[in-house]
N, C-alpha and C. Protein backbone atom coordinates (compact mmCIF):
# COMPACT_ATOMS: atom_id res chain seq x y z
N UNK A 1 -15.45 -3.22 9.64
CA UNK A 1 -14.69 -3.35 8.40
C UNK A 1 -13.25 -3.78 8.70
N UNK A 2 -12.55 -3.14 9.38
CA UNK A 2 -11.44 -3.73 9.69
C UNK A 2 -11.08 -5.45 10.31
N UNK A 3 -12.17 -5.31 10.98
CA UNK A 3 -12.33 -6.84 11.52
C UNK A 3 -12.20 -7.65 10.34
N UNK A 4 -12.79 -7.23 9.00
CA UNK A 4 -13.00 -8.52 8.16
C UNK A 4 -11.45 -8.30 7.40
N UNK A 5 -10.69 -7.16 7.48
CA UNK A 5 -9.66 -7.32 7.06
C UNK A 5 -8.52 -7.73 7.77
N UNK A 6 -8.51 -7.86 9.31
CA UNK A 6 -7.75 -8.94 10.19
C UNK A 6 -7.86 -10.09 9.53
N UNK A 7 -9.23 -10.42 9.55
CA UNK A 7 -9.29 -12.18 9.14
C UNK A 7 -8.94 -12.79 7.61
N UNK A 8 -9.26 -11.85 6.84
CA UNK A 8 -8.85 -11.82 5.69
C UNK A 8 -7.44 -11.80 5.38
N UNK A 9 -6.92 -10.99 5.71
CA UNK A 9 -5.17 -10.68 5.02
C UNK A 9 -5.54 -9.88 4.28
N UNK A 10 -6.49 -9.42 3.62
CA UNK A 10 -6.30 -8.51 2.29
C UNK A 10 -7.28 -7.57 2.65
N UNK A 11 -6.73 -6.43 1.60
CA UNK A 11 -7.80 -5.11 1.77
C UNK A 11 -7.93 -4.51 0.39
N UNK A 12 -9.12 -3.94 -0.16
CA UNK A 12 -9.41 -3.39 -1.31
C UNK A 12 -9.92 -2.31 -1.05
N UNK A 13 -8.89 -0.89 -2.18
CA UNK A 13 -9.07 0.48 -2.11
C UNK A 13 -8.20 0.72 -3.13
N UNK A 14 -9.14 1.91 -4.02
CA UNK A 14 -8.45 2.38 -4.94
C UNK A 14 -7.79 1.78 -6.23
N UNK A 15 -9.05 0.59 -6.00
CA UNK A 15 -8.85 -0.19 -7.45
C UNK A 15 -7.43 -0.88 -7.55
N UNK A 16 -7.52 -1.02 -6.17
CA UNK A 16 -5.88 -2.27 -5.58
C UNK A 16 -6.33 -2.84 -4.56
N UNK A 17 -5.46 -3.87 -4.62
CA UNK A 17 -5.99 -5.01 -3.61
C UNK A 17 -4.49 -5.17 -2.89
N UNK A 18 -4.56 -4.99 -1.53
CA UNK A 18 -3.16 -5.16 -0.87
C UNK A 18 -3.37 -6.39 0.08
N UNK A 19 -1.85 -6.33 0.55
CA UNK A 19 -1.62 -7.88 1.16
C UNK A 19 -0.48 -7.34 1.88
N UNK A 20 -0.05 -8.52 3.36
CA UNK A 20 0.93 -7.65 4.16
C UNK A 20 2.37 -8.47 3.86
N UNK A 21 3.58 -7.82 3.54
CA UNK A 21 4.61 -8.27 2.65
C UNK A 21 4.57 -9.48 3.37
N UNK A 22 5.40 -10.57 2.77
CA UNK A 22 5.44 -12.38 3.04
C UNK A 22 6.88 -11.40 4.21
N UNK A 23 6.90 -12.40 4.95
CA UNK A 23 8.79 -12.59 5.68
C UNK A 23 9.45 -13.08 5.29
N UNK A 24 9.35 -13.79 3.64
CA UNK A 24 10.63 -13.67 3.00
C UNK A 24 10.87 -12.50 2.25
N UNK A 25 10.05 -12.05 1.79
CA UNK A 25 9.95 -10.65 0.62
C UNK A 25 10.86 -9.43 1.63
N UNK A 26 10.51 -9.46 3.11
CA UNK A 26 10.98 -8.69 4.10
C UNK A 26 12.06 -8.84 4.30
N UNK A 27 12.53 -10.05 4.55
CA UNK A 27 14.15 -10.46 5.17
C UNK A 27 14.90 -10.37 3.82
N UNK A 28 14.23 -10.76 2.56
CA UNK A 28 15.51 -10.39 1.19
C UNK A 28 15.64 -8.56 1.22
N UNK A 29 14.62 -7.57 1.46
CA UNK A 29 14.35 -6.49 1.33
C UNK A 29 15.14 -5.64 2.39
N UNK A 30 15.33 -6.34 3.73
CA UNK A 30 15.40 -5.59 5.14
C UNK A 30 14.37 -4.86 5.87
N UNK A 31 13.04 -5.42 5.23
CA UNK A 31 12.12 -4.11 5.71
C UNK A 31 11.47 -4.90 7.06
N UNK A 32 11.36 -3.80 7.79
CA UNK A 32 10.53 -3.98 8.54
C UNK A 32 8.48 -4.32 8.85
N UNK A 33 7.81 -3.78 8.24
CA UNK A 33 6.71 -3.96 7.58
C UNK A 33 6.56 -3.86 6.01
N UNK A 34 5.17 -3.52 5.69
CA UNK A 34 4.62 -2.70 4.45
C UNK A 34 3.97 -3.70 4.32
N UNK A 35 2.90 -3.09 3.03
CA UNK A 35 1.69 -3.40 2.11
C UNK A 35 2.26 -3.64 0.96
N UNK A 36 2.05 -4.77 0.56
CA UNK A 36 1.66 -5.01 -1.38
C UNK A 36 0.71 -4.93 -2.18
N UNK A 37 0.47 -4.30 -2.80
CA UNK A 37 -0.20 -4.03 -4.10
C UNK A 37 -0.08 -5.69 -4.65
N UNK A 38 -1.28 -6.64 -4.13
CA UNK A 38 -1.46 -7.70 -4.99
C UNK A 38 -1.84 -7.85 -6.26
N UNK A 39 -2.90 -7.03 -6.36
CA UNK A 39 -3.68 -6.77 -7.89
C UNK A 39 -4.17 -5.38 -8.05
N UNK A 40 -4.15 -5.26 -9.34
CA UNK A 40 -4.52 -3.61 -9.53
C UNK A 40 -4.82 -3.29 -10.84
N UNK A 41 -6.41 -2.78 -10.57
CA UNK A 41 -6.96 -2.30 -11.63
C UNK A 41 -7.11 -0.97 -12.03
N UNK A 42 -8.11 -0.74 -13.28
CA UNK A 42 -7.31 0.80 -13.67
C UNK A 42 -8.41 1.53 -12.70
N UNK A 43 -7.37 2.81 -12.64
CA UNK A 43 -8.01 3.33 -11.60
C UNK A 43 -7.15 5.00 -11.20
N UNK A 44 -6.82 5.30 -9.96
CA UNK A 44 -6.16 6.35 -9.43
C UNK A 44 -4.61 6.05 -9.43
N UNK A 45 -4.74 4.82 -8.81
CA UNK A 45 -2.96 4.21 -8.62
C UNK A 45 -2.29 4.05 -9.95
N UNK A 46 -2.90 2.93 -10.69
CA UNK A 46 -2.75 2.77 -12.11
C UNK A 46 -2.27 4.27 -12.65
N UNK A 47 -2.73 4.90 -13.08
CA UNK A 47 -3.07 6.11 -13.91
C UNK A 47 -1.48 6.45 -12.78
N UNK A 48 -1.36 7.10 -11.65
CA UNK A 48 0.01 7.63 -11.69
C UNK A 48 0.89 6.56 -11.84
N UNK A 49 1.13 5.49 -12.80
CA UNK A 49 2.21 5.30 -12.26
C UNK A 49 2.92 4.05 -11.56
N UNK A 50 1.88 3.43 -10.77
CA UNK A 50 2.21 2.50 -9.79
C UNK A 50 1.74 1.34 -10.70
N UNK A 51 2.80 0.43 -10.10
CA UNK A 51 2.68 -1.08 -10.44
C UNK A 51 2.28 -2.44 -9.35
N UNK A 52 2.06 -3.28 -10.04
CA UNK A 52 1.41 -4.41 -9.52
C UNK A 52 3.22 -4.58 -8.35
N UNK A 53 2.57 -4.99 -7.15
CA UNK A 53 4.05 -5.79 -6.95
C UNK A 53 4.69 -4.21 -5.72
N UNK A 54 3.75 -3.56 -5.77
CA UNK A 54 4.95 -2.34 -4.98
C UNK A 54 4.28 -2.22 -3.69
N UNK A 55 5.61 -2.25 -2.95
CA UNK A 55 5.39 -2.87 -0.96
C UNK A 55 5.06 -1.01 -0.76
N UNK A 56 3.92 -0.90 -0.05
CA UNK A 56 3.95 0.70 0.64
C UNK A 56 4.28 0.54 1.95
N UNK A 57 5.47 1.70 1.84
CA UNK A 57 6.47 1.72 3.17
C UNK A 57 5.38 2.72 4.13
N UNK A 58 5.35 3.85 3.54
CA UNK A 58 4.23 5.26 4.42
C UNK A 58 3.73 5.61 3.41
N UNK A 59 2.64 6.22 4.18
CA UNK A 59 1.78 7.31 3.43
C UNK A 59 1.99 8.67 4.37
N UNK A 60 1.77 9.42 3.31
CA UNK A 60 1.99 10.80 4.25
C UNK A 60 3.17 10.69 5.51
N UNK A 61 4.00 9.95 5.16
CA UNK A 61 4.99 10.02 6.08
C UNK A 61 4.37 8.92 7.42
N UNK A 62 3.69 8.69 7.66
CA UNK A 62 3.10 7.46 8.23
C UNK A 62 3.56 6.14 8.01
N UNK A 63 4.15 5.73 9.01
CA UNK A 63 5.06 4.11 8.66
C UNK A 63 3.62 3.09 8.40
N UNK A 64 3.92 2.50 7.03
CA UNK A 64 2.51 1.30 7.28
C UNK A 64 3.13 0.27 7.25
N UNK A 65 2.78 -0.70 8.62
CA UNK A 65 3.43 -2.01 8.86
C UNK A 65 2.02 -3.23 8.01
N UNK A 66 1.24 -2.77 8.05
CA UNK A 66 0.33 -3.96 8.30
C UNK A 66 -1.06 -3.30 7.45
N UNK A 67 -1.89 -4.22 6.98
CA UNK A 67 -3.40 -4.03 6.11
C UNK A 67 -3.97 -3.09 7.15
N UNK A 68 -4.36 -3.51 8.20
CA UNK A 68 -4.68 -2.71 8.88
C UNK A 68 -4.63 -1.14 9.37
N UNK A 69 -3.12 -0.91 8.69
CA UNK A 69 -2.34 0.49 8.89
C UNK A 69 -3.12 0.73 7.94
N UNK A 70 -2.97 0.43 6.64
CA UNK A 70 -3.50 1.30 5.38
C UNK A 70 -5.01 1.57 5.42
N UNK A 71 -5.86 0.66 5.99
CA UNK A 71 -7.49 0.69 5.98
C UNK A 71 -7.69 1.63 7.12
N UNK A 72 -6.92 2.27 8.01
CA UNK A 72 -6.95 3.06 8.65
C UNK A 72 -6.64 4.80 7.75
N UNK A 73 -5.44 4.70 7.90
CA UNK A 73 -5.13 5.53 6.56
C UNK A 73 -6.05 6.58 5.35
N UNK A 74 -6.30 4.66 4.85
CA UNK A 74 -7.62 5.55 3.83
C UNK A 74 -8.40 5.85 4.09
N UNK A 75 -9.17 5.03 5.54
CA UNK A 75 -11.02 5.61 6.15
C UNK A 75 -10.39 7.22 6.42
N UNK A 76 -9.40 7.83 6.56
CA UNK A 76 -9.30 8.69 7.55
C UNK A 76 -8.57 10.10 6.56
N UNK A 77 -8.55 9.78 4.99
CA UNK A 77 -8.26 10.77 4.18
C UNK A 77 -9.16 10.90 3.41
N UNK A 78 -9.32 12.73 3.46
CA UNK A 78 -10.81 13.46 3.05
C UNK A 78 -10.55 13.00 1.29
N UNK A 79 -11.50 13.34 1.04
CA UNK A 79 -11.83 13.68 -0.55
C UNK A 79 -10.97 15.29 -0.92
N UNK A 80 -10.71 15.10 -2.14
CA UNK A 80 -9.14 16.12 -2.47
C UNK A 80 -8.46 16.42 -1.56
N UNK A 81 -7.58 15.47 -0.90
CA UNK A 81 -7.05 15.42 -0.39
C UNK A 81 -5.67 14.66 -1.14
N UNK A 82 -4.45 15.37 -0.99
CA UNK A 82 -3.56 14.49 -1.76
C UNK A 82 -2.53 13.58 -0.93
N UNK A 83 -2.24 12.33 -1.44
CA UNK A 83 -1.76 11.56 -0.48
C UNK A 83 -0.16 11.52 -1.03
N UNK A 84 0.78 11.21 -0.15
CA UNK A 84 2.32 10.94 -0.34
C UNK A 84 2.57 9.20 0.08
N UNK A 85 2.65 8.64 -1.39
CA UNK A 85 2.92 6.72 -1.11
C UNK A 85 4.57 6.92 -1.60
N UNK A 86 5.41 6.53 -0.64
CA UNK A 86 6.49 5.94 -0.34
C UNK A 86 7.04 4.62 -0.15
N UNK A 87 7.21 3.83 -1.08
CA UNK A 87 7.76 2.29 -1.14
C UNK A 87 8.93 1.96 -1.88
N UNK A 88 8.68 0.95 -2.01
CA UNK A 88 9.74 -0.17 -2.96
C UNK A 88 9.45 -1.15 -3.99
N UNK A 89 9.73 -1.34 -4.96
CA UNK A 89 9.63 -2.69 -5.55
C UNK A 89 9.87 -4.40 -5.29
N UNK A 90 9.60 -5.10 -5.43
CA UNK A 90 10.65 -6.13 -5.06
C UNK A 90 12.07 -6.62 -5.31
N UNK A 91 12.04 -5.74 -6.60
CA UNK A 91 13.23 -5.76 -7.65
C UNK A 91 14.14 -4.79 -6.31
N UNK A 92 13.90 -3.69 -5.55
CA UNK A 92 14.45 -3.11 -4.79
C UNK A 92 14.37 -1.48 -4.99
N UNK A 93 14.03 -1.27 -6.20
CA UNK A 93 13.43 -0.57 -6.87
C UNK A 93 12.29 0.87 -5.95
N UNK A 94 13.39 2.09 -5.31
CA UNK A 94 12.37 2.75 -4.38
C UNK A 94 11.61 3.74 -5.81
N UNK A 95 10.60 4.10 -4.57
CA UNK A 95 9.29 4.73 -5.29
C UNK A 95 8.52 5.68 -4.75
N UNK A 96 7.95 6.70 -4.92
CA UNK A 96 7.72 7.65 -4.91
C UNK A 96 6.26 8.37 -5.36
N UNK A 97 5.10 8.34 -4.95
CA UNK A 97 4.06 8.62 -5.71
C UNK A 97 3.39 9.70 -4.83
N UNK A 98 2.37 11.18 -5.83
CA UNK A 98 1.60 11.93 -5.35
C UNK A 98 0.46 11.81 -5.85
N UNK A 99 -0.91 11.26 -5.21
CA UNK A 99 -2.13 10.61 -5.50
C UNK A 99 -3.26 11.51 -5.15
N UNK A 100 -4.12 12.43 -5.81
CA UNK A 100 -4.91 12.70 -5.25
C UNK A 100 -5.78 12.04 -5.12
N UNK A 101 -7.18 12.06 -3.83
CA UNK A 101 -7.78 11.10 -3.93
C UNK A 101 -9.41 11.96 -3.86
């Protein structure tokens, strides 16, 4: 599974589809990695809160640089289990979400 999300660029979970920020989105931002929320349907994310467009910095305090970070991430968090998403907007806009999953 991960393999097809190397080759891909993108990963789908949680009724979102992520992508790994562009290096311009990074260099206007200063960030070092993160994930975007490309598209997003209704779902867990939706419902708290979160919008189309928001780079995830960590989870659970976990730096996520790359698709790969996050598809790791999620294979590896139980059921009721609650997660901590920490990002930004593009607008610059930080963010803050508690997700159970």
């Amino acid at each position: 599974d991960n393999q097809e999300v190397a080759v891909s660029g993108a990963f789908t979970a949680m009724g979102a589809t992520y992508a790994n920020v562009s290096p311009q989105l990074k260099s206007s931002l200063r960030l070092k990695g993160g994930v975007q929320i490309v598209e997003l349907e209704n779902g867990k994310l939706k419902s708290q809160g979160i919008r189309k467009g928001l780079i995830i910095l960590r989870i659970n305090r976990q730096p996520i640089s790359s698709v790969e970070d996050l598809a790791e991430v999620f294979a590896s968090a139980r059921q009721r289990e609650v997660i901590i998403i920490e990002g930004v907007y593009p607008n610059g806009l930080q963010a803050l979400y508690s997700i159970g999953i």
